[in-house]
Protein backbone atom coordinates (compact mmCIF):
# COMPACT_ATOMS: atom_id res chain seq x y z
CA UNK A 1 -18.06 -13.58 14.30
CA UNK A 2 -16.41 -10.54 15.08
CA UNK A 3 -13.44 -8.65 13.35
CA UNK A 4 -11.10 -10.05 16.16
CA UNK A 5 -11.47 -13.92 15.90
CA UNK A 6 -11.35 -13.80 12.18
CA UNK A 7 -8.61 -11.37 11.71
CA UNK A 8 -5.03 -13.45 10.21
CA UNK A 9 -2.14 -12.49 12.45
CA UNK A 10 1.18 -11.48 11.81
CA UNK A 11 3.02 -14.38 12.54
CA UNK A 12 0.47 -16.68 10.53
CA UNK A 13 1.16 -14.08 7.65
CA UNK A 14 5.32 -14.09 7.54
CA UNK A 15 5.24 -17.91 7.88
CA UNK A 16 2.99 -18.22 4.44
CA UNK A 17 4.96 -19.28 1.17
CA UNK A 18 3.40 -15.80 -0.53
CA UNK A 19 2.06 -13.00 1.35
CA UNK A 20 -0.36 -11.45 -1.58
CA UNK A 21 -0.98 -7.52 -0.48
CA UNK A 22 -3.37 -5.19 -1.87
CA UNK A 23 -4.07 -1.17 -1.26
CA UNK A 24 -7.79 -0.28 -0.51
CA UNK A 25 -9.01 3.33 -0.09
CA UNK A 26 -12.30 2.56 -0.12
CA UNK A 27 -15.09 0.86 1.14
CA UNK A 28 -16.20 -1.33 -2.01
CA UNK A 29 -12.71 -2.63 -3.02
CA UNK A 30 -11.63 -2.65 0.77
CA UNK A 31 -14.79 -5.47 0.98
CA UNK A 32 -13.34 -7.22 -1.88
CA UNK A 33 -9.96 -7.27 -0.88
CA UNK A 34 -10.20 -8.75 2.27
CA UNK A 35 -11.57 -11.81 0.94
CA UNK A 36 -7.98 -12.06 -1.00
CA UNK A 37 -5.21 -10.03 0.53
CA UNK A 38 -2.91 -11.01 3.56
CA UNK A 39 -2.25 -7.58 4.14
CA UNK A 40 -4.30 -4.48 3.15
CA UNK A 41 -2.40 -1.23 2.42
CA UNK A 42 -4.09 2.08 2.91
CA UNK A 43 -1.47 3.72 0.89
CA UNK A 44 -0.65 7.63 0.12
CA UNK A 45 -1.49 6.21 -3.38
CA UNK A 46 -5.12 7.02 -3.36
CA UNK A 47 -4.01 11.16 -3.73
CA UNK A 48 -3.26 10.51 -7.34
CA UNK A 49 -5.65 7.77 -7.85
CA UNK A 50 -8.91 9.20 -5.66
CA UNK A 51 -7.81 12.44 -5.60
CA UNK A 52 -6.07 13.38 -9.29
CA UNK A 53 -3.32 14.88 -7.20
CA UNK A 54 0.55 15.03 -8.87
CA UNK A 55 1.76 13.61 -6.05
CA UNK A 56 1.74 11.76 -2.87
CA UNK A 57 3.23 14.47 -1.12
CA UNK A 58 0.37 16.31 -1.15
CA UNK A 59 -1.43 14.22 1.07
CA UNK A 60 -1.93 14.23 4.55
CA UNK A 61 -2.46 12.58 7.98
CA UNK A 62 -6.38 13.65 8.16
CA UNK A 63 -6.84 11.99 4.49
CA UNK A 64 -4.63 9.27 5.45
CA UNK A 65 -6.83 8.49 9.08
CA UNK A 66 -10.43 9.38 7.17
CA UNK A 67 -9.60 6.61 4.50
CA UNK A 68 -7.83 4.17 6.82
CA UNK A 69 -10.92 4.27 9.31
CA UNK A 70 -13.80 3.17 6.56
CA UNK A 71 -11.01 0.25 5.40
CA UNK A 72 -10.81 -0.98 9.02
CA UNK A 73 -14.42 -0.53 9.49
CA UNK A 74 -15.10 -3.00 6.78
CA UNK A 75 -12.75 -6.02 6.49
CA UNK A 76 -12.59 -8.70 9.14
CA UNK A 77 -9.79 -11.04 7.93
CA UNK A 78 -6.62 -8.80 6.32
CA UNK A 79 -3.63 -7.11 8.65
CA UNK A 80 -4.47 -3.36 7.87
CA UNK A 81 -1.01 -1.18 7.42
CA UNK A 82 -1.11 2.43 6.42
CA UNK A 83 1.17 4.96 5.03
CA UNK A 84 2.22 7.75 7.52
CA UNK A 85 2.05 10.66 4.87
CA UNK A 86 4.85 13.29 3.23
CA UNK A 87 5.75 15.35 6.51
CA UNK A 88 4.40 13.20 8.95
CA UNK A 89 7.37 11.58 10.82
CA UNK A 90 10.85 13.13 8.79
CA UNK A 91 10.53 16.40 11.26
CA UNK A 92 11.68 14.40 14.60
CA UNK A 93 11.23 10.83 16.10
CA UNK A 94 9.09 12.03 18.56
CA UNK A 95 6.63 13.86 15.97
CA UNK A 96 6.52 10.46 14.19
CA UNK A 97 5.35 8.76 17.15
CA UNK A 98 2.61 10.60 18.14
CA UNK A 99 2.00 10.45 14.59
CA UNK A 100 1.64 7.00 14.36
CA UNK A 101 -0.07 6.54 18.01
CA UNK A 102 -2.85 8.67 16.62
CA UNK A 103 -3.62 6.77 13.36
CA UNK A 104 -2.91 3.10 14.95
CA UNK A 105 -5.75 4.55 17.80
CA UNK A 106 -7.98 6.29 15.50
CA UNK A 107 -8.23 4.28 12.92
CA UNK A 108 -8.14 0.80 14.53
CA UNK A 109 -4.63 -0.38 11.90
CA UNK A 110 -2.21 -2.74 12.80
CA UNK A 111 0.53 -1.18 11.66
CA UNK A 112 1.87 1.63 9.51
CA UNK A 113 4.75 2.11 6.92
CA UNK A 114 7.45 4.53 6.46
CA UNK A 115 9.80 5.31 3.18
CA UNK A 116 13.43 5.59 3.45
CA UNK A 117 16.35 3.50 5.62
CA UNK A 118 19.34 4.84 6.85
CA UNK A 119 17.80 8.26 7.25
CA UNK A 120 14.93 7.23 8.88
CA UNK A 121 16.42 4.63 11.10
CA UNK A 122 16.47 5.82 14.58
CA UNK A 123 12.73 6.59 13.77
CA UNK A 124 11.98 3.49 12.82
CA UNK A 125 13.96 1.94 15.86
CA UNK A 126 12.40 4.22 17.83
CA UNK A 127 8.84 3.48 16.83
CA UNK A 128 8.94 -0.22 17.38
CA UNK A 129 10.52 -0.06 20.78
CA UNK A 130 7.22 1.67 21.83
CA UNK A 131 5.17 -0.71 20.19
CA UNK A 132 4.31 0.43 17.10
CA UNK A 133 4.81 -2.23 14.01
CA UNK A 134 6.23 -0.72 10.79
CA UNK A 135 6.58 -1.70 7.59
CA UNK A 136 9.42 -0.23 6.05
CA UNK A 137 9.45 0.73 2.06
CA UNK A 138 12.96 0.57 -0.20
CA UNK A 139 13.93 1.05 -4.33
CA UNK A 140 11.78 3.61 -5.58
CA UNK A 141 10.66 6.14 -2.84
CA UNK A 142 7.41 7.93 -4.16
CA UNK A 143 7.77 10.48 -1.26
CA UNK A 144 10.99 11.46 -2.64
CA UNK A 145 10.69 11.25 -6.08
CA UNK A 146 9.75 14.41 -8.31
CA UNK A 147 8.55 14.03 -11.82
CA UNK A 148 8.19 10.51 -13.58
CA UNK A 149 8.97 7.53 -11.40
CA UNK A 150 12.65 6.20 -12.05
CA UNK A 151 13.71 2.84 -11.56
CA UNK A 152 15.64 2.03 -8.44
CA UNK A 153 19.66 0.37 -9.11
CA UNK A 154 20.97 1.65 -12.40
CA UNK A 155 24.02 3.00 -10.06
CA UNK A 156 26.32 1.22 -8.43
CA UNK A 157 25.80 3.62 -5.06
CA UNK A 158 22.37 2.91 -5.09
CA UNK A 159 23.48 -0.99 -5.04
CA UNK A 160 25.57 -0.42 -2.02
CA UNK A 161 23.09 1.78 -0.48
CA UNK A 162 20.18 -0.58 -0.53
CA UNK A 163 22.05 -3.49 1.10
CA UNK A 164 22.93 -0.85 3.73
CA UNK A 165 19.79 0.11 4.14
CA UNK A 166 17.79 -2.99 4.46
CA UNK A 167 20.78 -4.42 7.30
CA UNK A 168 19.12 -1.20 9.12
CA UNK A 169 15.48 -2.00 8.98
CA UNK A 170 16.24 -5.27 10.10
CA UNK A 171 17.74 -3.91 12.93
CA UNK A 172 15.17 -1.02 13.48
CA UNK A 173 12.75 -3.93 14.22
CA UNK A 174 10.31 -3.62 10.83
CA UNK A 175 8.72 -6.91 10.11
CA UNK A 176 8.74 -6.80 6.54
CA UNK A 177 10.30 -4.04 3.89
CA UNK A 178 8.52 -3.24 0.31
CA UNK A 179 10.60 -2.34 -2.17
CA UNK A 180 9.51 -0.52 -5.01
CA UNK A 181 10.90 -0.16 -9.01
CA UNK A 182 14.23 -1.69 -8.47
CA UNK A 183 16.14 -3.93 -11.11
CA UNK A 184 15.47 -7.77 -10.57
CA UNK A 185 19.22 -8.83 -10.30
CA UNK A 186 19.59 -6.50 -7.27
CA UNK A 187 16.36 -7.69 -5.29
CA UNK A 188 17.29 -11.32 -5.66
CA UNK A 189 20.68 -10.65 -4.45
CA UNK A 190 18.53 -8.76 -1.54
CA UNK A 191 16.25 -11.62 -0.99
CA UNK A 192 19.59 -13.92 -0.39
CA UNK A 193 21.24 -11.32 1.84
CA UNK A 194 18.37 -10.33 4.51
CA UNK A 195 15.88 -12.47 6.78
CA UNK A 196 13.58 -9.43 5.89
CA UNK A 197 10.22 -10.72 3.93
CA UNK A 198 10.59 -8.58 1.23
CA UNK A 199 6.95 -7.35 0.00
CA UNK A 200 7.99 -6.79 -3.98
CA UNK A 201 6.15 -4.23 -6.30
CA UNK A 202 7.65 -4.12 -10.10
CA UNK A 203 10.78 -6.09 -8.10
CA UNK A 204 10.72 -9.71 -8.67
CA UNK A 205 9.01 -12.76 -8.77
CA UNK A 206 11.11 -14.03 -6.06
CA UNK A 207 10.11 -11.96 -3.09
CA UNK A 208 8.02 -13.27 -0.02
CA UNK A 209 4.99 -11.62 -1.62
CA UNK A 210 3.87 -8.50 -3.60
CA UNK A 211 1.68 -5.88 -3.70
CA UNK A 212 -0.27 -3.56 -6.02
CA UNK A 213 -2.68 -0.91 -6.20
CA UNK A 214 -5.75 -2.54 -6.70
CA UNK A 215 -7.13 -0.25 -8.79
CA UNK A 216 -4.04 -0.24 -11.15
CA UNK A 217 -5.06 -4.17 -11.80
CA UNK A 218 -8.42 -3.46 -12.17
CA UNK A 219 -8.07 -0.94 -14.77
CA UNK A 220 -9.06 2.46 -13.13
CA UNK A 221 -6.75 4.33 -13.49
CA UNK A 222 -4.53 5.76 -16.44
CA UNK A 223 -1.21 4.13 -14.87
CA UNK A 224 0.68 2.38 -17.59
CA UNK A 225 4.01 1.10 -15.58
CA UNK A 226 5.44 -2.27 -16.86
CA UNK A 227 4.56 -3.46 -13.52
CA UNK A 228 1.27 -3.04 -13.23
CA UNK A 229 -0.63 -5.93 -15.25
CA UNK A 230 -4.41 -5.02 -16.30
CA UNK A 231 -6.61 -8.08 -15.31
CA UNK A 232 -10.06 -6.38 -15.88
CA UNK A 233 -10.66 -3.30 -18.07
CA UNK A 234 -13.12 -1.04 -15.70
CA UNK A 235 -13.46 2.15 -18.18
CA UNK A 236 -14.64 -0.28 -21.09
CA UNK A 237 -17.46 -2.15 -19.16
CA UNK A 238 -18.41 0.56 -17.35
CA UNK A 239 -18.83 2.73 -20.05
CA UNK A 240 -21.04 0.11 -21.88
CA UNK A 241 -23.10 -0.40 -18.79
CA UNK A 242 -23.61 3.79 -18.73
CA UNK A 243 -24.44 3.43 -21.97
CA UNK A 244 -26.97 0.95 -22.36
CA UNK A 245 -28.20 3.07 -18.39
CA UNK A 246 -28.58 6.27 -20.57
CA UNK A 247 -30.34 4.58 -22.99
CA UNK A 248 -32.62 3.51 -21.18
CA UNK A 249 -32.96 6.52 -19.04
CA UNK A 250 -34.10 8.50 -22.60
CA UNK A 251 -35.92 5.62 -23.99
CA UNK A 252 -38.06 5.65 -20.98
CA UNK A 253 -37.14 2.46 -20.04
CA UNK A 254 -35.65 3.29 -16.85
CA UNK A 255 -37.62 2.94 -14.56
CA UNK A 256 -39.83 0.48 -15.58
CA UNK A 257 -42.29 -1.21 -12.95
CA UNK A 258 -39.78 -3.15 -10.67
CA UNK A 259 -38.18 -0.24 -10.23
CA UNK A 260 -40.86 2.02 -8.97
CA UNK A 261 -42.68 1.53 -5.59
C-alpha cells in the first residue's frame, strides 16, 4: 500500500479527541513515530539536538529540506509539518512563499509552521490563500528567544497579547496553533476563547493535543525542562550495551562464528 492510501488526513486528525504530535529528524525515530503520532514535526529543534548548536536560529532552509525529505521518505501514515527556519519568511510575504513552495515541493510535507502572530499575520494570511497549510506556534517563541527559555504569561501584556494573537491566526487561516511554555491558567482560558486546536507543549493538559521532541522523552538529550517527562533513559542502556560491545570486542568475543561469513 502506498504512502497515499494510508496517509491520516487533516480533517480525520482535528476531529480526534487528542491529536498526539511528535518531532522526527531522522530516519530511525521518524519509522517509529509514525506508527504513533498524528502529526510529525520536522522541527528547527534538531540544530541543538542533532547538531549541538545554541540555537535554532542558526539553522537553515537546506538543513530544514535535507531532514524533512528522509522523514517524508519514510513514514506512510502521519501529516508531516515542518518548521520554516530563523530568516526564512520574516524578510517579506513573498520571500516566505517561495519559501514554503520550495520545501512543501521538495520535500513532499503537508504543511509547514511559522512562530509569531500579529507580526506575522499578513504572512500567514497570505500563505494560506495560495494554498499553503500552516501551523502557527504561540507562548514561548524559540526563534525569538536569546539565552535560557522563559516561560510565556508572567505579564499581564503578554496575557492580552496572546488572545490577540491567536483571534489573528484564526483569521490568517492556520489550522491549528502550538503554543509553547505558557502558564496553564492562561492556555485554558485560550482553549475556551478560540475554535483553534491548540497543539500544547509544557501548556496544559487541556489542549486538543501535544507535542514533544521525541528525543527529549526518550532520554537523548541533556534537556531538563519541567515539561519534558523522561520515559526511557537512552544514555544508561546504551552505554551498558557499548560496554558489554567493547568487551567483547577485546575479549575476542566479537565476532564469533555467526558473525563472520
Amino acid at each position: 500500500m502506498n504512502r497515499k492510501q494510508k496517509k491520516k488526513s487533516l480533517i480525520e486528525i482535528l476531529n480526534k479527541t487528542s491529536i498526539l504530535c511528535l518531532t522526527a529528524y531522522t530516519v530511525p525515530i521518524a519509522k517509529v513515530a509514525d506508527k504513533y503520532a498524528d502529526i510529525i514535526l520536522v522541527g528547527d529543534s534538531l540544530g541543538p539536538v542533532l547538531y549541538g548548536l545554541d540555537s535554532t536560529r542558526e539553522v537553515n532552509l537546506d538543513m530544514m529540506i535535507r531532514h524533512a525529505t528522509a522523514v517524508v521518505k519514510n513514514t506512510s501514515s502521519s501529516l508531516i509539518v515542518v518548521d520554516m527556519p530563523f530568516g526564512s519568511y520574516e524578510k517579506s510575504k513573498m520571500e516566505a512563499l517561495k519559501n514554503a513552495k520550495k520545501i512543501i515541493s521538495e520535500t513532499g510535507a503537508n504543511a509547514v509552521k511559522l512562530e509569531g502572530g500579529e507580526k506575522q499575520f499578513e504572512t500567514i494570511k497570505y500563505l494560506t490563500e495560495n494554498h499553503i497549510k500552516v501551523m502557527g506556534h504561540l507562548g514561548m517563541l524559540p526563534q525569538s528567544t536569546v539565552g535560557k527559555p522563559k516561560v510565556y504569561g508572567t505579564k499581564e501584556s503578554e496575557k492580552n497579547q496572546i488572545f490577540k494573537d491567536i483571534d489573528l491566526l484564526q483569521k490568517a487561516g492556520v489550522f491549528s496553533v502550538v503554543i509553547e511554555c505558557t502558564i496553564k491558567s492562561l492556555v485554558d482560558n485560550l482553549i475556551k476563547h478560540t475554535k483553534l486546536p491548540i497543539i500544547g507543549i509544557g501548556a496544559s493538559s487541556c489542549c486538543k493535543g501535544q507535542i514533544i521532541v521525541t528525543e527529549d522523552i526518550l532520554g537523548m538529550t541533556e534537556f531538563n525542562s519541567k515539561f519534558a517527562k523522561k520515559y526511557f533513559d537512552f544514555f544508561k542502556s546504551s552505554e551498558k550495551s557499548l560496554k558489554k560491545f567493547s568487551e567483547d570486542v577485546r575479549n575476542k568475543k566479537y565476532p564469533n562464528k555467526k558473525q563472520c561469513y
